[in-house]
Protein backbone atom coordinates (compact mmCIF):
# COMPACT_ATOMS: atom_id res chain seq x y z
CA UNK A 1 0.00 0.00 0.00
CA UNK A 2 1.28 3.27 -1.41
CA UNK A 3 0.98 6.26 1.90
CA UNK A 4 1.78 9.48 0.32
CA UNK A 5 4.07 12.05 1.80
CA UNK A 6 3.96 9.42 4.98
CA UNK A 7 8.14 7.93 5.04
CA UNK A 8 11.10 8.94 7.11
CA UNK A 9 13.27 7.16 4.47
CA UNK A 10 12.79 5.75 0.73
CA UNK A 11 14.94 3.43 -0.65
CA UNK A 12 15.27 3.23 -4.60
CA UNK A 13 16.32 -0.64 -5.08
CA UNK A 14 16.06 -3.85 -2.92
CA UNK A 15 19.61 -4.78 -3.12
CA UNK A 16 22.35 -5.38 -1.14
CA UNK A 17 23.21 -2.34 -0.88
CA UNK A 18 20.01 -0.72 0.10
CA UNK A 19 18.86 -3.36 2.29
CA UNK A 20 21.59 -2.70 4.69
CA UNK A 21 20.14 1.19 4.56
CA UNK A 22 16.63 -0.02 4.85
CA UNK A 23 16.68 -3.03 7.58
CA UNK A 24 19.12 -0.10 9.94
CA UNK A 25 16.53 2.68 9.42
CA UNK A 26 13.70 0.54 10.54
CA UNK A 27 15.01 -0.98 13.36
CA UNK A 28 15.42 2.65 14.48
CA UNK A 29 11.60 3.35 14.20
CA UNK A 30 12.14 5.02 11.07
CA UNK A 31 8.78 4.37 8.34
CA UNK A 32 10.76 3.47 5.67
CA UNK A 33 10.02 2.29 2.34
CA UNK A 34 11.51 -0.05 -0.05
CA UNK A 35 10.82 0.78 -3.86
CA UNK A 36 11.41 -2.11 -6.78
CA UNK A 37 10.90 -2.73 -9.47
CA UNK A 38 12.08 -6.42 -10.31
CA UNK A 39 12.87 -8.60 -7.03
CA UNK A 40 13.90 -8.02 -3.70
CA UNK A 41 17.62 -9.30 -3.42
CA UNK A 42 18.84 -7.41 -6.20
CA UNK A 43 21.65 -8.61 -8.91
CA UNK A 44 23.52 -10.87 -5.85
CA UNK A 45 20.68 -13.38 -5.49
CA UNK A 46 18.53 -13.40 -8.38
CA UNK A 47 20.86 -13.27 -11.11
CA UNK A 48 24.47 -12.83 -9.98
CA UNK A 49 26.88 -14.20 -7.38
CA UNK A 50 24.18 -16.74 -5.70
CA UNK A 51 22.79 -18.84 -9.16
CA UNK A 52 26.49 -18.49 -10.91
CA UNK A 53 28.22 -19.78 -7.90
CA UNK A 54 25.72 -22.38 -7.99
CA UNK A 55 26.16 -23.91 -11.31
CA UNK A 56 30.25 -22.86 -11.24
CA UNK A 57 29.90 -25.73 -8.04
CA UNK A 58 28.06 -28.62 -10.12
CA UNK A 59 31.15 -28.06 -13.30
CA UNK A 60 33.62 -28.15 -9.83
CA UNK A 61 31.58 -31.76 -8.69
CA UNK A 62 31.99 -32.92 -12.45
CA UNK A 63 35.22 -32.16 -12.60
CA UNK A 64 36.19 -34.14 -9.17
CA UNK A 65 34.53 -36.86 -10.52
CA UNK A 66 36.61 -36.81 -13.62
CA UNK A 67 39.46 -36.80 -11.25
CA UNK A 68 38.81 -39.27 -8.67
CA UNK A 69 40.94 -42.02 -10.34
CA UNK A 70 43.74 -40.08 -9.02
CA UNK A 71 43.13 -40.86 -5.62
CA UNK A 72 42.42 -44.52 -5.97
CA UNK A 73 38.56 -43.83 -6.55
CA UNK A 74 36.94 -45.37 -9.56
CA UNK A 75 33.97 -44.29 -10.90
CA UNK A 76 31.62 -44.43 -14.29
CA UNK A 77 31.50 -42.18 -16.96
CA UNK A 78 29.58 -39.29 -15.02
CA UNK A 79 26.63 -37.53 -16.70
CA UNK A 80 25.45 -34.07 -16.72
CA UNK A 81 21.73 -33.16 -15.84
CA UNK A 82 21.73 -29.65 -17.04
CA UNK A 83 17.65 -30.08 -16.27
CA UNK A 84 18.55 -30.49 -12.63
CA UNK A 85 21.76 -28.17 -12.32
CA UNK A 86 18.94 -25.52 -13.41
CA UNK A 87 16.71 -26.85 -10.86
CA UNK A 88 18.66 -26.71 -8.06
CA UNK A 89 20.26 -23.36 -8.73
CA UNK A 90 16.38 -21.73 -9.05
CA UNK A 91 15.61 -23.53 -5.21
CA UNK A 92 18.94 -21.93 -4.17
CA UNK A 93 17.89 -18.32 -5.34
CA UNK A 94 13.93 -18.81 -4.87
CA UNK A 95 15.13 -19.94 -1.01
CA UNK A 96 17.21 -16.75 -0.26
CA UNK A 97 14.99 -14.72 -2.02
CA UNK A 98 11.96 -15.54 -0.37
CA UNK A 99 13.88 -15.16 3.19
CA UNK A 100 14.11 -11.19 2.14
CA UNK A 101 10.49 -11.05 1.20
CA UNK A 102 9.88 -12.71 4.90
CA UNK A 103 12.50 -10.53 6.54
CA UNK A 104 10.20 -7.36 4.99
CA UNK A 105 6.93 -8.15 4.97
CA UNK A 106 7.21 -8.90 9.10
CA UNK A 107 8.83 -5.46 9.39
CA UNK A 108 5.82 -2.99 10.65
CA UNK A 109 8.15 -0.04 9.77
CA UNK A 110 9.09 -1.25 6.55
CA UNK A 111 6.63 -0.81 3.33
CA UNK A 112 7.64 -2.50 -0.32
CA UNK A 113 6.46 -0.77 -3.05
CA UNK A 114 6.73 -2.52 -6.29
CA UNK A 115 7.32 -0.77 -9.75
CA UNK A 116 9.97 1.29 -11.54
CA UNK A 117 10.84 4.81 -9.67
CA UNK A 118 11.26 7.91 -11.61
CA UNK A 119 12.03 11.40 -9.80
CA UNK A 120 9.17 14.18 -9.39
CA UNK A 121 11.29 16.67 -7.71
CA UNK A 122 13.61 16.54 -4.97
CA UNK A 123 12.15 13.59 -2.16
CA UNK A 124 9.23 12.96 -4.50
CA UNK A 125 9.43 10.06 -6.35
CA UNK A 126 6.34 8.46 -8.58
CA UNK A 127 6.07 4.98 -8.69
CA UNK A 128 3.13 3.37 -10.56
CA UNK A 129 1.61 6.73 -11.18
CA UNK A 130 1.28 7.44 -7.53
CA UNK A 131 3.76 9.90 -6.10
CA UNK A 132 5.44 9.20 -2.23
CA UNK A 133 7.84 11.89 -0.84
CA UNK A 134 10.10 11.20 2.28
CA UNK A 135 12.73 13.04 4.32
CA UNK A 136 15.45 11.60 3.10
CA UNK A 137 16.00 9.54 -0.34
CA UNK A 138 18.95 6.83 -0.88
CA UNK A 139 19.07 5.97 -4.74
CA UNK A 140 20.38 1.76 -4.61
CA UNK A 141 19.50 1.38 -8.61
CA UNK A 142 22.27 -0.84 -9.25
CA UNK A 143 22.91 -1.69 -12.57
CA UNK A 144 22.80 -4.28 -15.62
CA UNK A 145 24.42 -5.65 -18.29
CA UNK A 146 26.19 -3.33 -20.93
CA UNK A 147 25.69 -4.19 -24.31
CA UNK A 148 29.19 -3.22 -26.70
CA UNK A 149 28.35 -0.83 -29.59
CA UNK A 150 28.98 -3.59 -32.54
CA UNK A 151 27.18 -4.02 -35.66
CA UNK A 152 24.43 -6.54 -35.69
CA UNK A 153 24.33 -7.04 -32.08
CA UNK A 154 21.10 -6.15 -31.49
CA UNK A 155 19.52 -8.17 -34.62
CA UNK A 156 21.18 -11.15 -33.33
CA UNK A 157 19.86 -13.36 -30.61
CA UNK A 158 22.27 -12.73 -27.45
CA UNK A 159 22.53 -14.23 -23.65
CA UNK A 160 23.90 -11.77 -21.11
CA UNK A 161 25.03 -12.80 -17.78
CA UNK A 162 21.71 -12.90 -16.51
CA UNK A 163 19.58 -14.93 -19.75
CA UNK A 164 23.09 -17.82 -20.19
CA UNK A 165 21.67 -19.18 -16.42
CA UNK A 166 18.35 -19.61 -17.93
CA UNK A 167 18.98 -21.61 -20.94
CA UNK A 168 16.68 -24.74 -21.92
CA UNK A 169 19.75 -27.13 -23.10
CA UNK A 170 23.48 -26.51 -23.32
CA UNK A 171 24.62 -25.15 -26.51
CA UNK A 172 27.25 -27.30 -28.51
CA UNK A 173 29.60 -24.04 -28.42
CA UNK A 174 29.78 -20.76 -27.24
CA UNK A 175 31.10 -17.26 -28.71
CA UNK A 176 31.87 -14.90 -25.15
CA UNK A 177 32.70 -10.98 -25.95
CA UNK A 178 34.85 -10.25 -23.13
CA UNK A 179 37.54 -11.06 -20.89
CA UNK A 180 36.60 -10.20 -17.35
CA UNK A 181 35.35 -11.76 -14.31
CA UNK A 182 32.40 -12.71 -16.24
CA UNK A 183 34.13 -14.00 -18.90
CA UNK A 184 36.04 -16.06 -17.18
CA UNK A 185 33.82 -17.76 -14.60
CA UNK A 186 31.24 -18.69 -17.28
CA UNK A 187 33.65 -19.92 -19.91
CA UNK A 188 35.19 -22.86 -17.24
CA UNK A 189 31.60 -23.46 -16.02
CA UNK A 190 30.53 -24.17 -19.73
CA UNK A 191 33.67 -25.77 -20.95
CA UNK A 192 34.09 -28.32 -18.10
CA UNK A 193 29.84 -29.21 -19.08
CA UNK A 194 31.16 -30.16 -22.44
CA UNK A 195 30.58 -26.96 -24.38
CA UNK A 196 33.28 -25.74 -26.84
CA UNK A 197 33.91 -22.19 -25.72
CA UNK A 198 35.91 -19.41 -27.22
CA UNK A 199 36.88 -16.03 -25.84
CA UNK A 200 37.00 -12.96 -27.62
CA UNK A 201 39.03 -10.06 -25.47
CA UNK A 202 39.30 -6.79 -26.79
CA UNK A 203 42.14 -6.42 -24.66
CA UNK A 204 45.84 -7.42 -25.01
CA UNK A 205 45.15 -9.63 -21.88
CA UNK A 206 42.47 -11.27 -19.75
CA UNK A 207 41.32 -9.65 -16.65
CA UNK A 208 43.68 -6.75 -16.90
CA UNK A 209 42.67 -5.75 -13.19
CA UNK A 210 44.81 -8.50 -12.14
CA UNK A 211 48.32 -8.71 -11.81
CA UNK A 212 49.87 -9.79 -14.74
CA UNK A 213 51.24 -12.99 -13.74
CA UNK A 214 47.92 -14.07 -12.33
CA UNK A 215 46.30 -13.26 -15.82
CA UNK A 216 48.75 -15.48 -17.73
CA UNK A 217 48.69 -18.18 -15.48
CA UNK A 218 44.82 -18.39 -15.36
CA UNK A 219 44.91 -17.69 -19.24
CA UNK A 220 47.28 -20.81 -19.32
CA UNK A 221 44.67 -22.88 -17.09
CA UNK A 222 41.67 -22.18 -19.44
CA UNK A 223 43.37 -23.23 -22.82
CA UNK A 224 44.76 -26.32 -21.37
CA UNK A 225 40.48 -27.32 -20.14
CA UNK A 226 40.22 -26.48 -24.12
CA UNK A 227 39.27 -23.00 -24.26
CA UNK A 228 40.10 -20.76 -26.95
CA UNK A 229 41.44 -17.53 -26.03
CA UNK A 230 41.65 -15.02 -28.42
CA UNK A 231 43.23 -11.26 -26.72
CA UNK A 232 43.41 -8.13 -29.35
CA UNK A 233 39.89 -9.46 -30.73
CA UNK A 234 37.94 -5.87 -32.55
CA UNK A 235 35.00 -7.86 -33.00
CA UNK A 236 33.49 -5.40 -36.10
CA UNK A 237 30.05 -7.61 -36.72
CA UNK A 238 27.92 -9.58 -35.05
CA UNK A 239 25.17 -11.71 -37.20
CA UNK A 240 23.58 -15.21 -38.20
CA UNK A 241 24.19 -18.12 -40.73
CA UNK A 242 21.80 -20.81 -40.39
CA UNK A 243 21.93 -21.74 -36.77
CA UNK A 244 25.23 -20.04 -36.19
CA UNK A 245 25.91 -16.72 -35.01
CA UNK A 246 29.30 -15.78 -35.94
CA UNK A 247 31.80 -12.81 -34.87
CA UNK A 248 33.86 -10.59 -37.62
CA UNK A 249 37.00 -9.94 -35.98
CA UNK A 250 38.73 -6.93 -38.15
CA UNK A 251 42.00 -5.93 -36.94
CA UNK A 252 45.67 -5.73 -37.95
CA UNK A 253 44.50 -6.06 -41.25
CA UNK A 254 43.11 -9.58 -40.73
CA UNK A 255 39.48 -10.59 -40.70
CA UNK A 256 38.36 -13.64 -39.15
CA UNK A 257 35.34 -15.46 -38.67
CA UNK A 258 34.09 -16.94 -35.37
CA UNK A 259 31.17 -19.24 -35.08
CA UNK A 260 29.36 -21.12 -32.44
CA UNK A 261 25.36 -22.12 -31.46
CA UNK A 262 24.98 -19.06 -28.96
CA UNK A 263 26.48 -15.85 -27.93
CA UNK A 264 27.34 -14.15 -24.40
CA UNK A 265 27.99 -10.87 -24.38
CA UNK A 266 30.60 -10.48 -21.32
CA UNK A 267 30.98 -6.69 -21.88
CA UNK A 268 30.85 -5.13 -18.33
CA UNK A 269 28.10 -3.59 -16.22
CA UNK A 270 25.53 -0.08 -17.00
CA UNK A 271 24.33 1.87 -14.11
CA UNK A 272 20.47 2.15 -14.40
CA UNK A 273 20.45 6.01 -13.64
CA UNK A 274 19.44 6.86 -17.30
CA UNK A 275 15.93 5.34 -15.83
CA UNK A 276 14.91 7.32 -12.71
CA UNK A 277 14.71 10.85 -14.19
CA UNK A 278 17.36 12.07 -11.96
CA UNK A 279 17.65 15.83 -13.38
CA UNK A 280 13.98 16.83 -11.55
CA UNK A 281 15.88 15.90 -8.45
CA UNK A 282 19.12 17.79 -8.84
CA UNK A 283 21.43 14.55 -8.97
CA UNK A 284 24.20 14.74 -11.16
CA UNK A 285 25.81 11.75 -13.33
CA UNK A 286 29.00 11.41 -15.00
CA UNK A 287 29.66 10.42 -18.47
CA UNK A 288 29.65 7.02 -17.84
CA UNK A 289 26.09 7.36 -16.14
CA UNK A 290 27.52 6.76 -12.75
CA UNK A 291 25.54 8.97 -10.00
CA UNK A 292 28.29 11.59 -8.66
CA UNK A 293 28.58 11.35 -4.47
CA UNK A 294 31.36 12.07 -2.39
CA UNK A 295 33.02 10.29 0.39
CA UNK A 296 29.90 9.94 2.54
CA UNK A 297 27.83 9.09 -0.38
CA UNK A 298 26.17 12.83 -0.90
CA UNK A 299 24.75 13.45 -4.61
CA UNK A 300 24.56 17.48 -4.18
CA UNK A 301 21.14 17.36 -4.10
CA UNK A 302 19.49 18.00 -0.45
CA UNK A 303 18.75 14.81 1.85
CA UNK A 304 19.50 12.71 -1.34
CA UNK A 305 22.55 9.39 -0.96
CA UNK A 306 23.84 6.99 -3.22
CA UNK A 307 25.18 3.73 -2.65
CA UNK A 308 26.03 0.11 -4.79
CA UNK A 309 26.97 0.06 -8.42
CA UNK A 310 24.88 2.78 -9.61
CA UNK A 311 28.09 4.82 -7.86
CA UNK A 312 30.52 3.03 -9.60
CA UNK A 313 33.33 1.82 -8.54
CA UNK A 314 34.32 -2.12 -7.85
CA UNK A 315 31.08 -3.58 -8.89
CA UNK A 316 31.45 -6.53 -5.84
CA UNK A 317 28.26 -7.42 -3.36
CA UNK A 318 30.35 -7.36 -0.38
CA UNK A 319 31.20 -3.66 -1.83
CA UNK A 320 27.78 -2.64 -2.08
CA UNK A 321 26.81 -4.25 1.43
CA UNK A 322 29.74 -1.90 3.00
CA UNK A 323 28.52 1.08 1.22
CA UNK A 324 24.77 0.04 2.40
CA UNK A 325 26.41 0.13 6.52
CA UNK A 326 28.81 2.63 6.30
CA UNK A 327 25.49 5.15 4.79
CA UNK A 328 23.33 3.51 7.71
CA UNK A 329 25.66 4.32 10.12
CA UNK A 330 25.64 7.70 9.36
CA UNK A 331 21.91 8.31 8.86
CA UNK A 332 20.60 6.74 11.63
CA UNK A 333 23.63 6.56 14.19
CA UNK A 334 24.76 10.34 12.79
CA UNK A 335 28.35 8.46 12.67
CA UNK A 336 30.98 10.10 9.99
CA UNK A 337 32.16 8.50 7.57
CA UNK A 338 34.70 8.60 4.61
CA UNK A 339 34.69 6.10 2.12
CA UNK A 340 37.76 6.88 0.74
CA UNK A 341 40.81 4.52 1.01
CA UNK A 342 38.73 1.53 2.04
CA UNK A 343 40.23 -2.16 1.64
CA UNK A 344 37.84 -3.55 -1.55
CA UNK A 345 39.32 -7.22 -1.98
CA UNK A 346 38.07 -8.98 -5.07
CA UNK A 347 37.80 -12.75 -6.02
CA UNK A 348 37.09 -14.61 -9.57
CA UNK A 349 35.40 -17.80 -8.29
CA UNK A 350 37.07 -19.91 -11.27
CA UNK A 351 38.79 -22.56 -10.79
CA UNK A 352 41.60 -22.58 -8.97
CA UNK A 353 40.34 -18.89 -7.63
CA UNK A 354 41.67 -15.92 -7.99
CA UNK A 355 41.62 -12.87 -5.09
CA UNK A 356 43.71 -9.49 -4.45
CA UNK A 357 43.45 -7.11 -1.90
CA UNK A 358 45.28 -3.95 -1.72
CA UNK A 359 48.00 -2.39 -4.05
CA UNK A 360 49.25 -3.95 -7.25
CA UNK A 361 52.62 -4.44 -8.20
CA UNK A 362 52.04 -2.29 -11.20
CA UNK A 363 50.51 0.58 -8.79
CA UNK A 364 53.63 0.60 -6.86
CA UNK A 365 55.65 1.13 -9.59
CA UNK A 366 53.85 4.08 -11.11
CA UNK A 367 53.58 5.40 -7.67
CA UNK A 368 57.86 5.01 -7.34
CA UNK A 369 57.81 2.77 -4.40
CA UNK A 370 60.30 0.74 -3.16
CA UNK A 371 58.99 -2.92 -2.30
CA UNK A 372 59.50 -6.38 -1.55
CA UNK A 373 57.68 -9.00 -3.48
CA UNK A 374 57.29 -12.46 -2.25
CA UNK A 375 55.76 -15.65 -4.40
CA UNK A 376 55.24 -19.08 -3.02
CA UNK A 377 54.66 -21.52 -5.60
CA UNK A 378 51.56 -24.25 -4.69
CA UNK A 379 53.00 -26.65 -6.09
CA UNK A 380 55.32 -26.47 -3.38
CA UNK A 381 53.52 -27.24 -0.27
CA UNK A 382 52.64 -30.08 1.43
CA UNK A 383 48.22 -29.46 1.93
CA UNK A 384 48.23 -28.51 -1.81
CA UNK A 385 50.60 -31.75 -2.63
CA UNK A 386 47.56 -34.11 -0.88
CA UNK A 387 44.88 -32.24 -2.64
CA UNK A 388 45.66 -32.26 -5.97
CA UNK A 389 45.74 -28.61 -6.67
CA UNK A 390 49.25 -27.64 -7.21
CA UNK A 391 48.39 -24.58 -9.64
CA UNK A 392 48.62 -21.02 -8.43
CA UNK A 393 50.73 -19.04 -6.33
CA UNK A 394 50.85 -16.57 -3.51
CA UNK A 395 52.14 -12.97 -4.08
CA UNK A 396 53.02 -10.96 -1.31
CA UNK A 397 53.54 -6.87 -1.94
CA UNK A 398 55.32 -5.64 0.86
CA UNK A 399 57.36 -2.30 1.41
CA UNK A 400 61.10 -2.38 1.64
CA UNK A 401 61.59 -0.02 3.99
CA UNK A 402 59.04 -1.28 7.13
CA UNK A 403 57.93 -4.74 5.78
CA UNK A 404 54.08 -3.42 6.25
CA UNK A 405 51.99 -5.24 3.95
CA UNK A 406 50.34 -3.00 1.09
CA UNK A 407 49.44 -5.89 -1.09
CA UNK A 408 47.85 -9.49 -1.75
CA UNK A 409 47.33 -11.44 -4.62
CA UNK A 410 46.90 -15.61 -4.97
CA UNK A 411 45.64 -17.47 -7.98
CA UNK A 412 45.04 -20.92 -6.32
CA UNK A 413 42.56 -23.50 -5.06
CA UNK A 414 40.71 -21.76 -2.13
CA UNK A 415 42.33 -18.24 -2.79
CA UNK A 416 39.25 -15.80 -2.51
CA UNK A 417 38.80 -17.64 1.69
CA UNK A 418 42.91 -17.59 1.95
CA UNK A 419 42.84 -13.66 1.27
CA UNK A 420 40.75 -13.03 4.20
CA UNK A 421 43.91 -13.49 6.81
CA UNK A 422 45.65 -10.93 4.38
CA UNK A 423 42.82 -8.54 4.33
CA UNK A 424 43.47 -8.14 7.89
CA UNK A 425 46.78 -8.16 7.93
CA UNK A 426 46.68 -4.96 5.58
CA UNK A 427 44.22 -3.45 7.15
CA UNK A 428 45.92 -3.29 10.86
CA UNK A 429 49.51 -2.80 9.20
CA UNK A 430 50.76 -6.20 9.84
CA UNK A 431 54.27 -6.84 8.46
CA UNK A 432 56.31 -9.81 6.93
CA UNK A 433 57.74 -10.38 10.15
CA UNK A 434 54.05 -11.02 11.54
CA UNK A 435 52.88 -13.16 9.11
CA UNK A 436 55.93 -15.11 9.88
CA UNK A 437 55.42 -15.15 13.85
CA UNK A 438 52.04 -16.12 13.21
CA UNK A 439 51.56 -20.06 14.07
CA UNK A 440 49.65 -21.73 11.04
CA UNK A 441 48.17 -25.14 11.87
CA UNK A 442 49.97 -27.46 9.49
CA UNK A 443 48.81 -28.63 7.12
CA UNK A 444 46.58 -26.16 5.83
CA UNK A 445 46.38 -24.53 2.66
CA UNK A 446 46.68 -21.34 5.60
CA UNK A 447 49.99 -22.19 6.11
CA UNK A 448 50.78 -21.19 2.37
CA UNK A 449 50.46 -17.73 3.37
CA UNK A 450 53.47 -18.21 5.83
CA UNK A 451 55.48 -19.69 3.52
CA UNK A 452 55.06 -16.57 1.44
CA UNK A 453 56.07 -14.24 3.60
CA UNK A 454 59.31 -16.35 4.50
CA UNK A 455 60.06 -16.84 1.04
């Protein structure tokens, strides 16, 4: 039920993100409501990190299985149910979704307003061609899939990240535009189910947020599990032959074709600012679309905040979620806050993992530091001997002067729960010296990390 001019707080989006706002301002008392327009749970749970990292873990059983004779176990040929993989990921998301719906719908402060939001004026806000005004407005948009400006692309039948979870049957092969997390997550998912998958990177690398070495050694894992990777791609055309849709790669003077049964545009992420009609309100963008804020999340206009992706930034959940408290903190507790110069660790959930934290080796060297780098090879040590997973490495970025820590990085199996010891290591200016003092129960895939920082 829609109550006009009636709210201490509205919340534009039912993310992460703006949950955290939302669920803070009404335990405080404060009548809040909770506009959206598709499902509460945002990107995360309905079409992000929860289903992907449930079908990433039926490829990882698969591939086990595939494996087992090297421990002694013998199994049959194992067969994939992509019927039931489907299945079980939609339980997974329907589960967690509905326990938001719960956690709102028993909240007497809290009122959820379904439809699309679009700006009135400053704290007015229509929504289904009602208008509801409130004290205070925190924009939580988020944002969606961002579609490459190539010819044919919108003529030719495409998945995103969100419609490849929702496909009927696997696809023989698969064309991906992009080299990024994205990329990379769903072309190992696909590959190890028997697809034949091929990457198209505009770039001269994978993943170029990660350090180099990291991006050559997890190029290196995905050709030898049969993926083609193709870096320097200018993919000029998109379009159809029969039942293929094929790619047009122009560049250096070449031109070649790539075909395969269906297409996944990897691309990146779009803020969804360009829908909320955010001039009437006084909130400015940037040219990207990103809403402008500050360090405690102002947009310029009066009792008006902005947090998640539709800010910019590392597009991560655990990001938005921190942006979500932090804002809370300071609305309701009247805390300050600066976001600036926060710890945002990252992980690619592929497989072995990758996960940073902190500065890059590359950042210190444009910044003229002096530092210390220390690897530790997997392959080396004992845990990662017994499991199997010898690929990957830890990289420790460490000044030369004091030993403090300043950065992380590990390509390896387990690396994105490994980083957490490192997060906090950084964060309370931990050195070399106390990573090596620190006692790691042997053996542990933990204890790699003090073997790094000996090394």
């Amino acid at each position: 039920m829609i109550l006009p001019g009636k709210y201490d707080l509205i919340v534009i989006g039912g993310g992460t993100a703006g949950s955290s706002v939302m669920h803070k301002a009404a335990a405080k008392g404060w009548k809040t409501a909770i506009i959206e327009a598709d499902s509460l749970g945002g990107t995360c749970v309905n079409v992000g990190c929860i289903p992907s990292k449930a079908l990433i873990k039926s490829a990882r059983v698969l591939r086990q299985v595939q494996d087992a004779a090297e421990f002694g176990v013998h199994t049959g040929t194992p067969r994939v149910d992509w019927d039931y993989i489907i299945k079980r990921k939609d339980q997974l998301v329907g589960a967690m979704r509905d326990g938001g719906y719960r956690g709102v719908q028993k909240n007497k402060n809290i009122t959820l307003i379904e439809g699309e939001a679009s700006f009135a004026g400053p704290g007015r806000i229509v929504v289904n061609g009602q208008t509801v005004s409130a004290q205070r407005v925190v924009i939580a948009a988020g944002a969606r899939p961002a579609l490459p400006r190539v010819k044919g692309l919108e003529e030719t039948a495409f998945l995103t990240s969100t419609t490849i979870m929702e496909l009927e049957k696997l696809p023989e092969s698969l064309l991906i535009i992009g080299g990024g997390i994205i990329a990379l997550e769903f072309s190992q998912l696909f590959a190890r189910l028997g697809v034949e998958v091929t990457i198209l990177q505009q770039n001269d690398r994978l993943v170029p947020q990660v350090e180099e070495d990291i991006a050559a050694a997890v190029e290196k894992i995905l050709k030898n599990e049969g993926i083609k990777v193709v870096t320097g791609a200018r993919v000029a055309a998109i379009g159809r032959e029969g039942s293929s849709i094929y790619a047009l790669e122009d560049s250096s003077g070449r031109k070649l074709y790539y075909r395969a049964e269906k297409l996944l545009v990897a691309a990146g992420r779009t803020p969804n600012s360009d829908r909320l009609n955010l001039e009437t309100a006084g909130v400015k963008v940037d040219d990207q679309g990103y809403i402008k804020v500050d360090s405690a999340f102002r947009t310029g206009a009066e009792n008006t905040w902005a947090v998640g992706d539709i800010i910019g930034g590392p597009m991560f959940t655990h990001k938005a979620w921190h942006d979500g408290f932090l804002l809370a903190g300071h609305l309701v507790e009247g805390e300050e806050i600066n976001s600036e110069g926060r710890l945002v660790p990252f992980a690619i959930f592929t497989d072995p993992e990758i996960a940073g934290v902190g500065l890059a080796e590359r950042e210190a060297a444009a910044a003229g530091l002096e530092i210390s780098i220390q690897r530790y090879n997997f392959s080396d040590h004992g845990r990662s001997m017994v499991d199997g997973k010898l690929e990957g490495f830890i990289k420790l970025i460490s000044s030369k002067s004091s030993g403090k820590l300043l950065g992380a990085h590990i390509i390896g199996s387990e690396a994105a729960e490994l980083l957490h010891e490192l997060i906090a290591a950084i964060r309370f200016g931990a050195t070399l010296n106390d990573l090596q003092d620190m006692m790691h129960i042997h053996p542990t895939l933990a204890e790699a990390v003090n073997s790094a920082s000996m090394n």
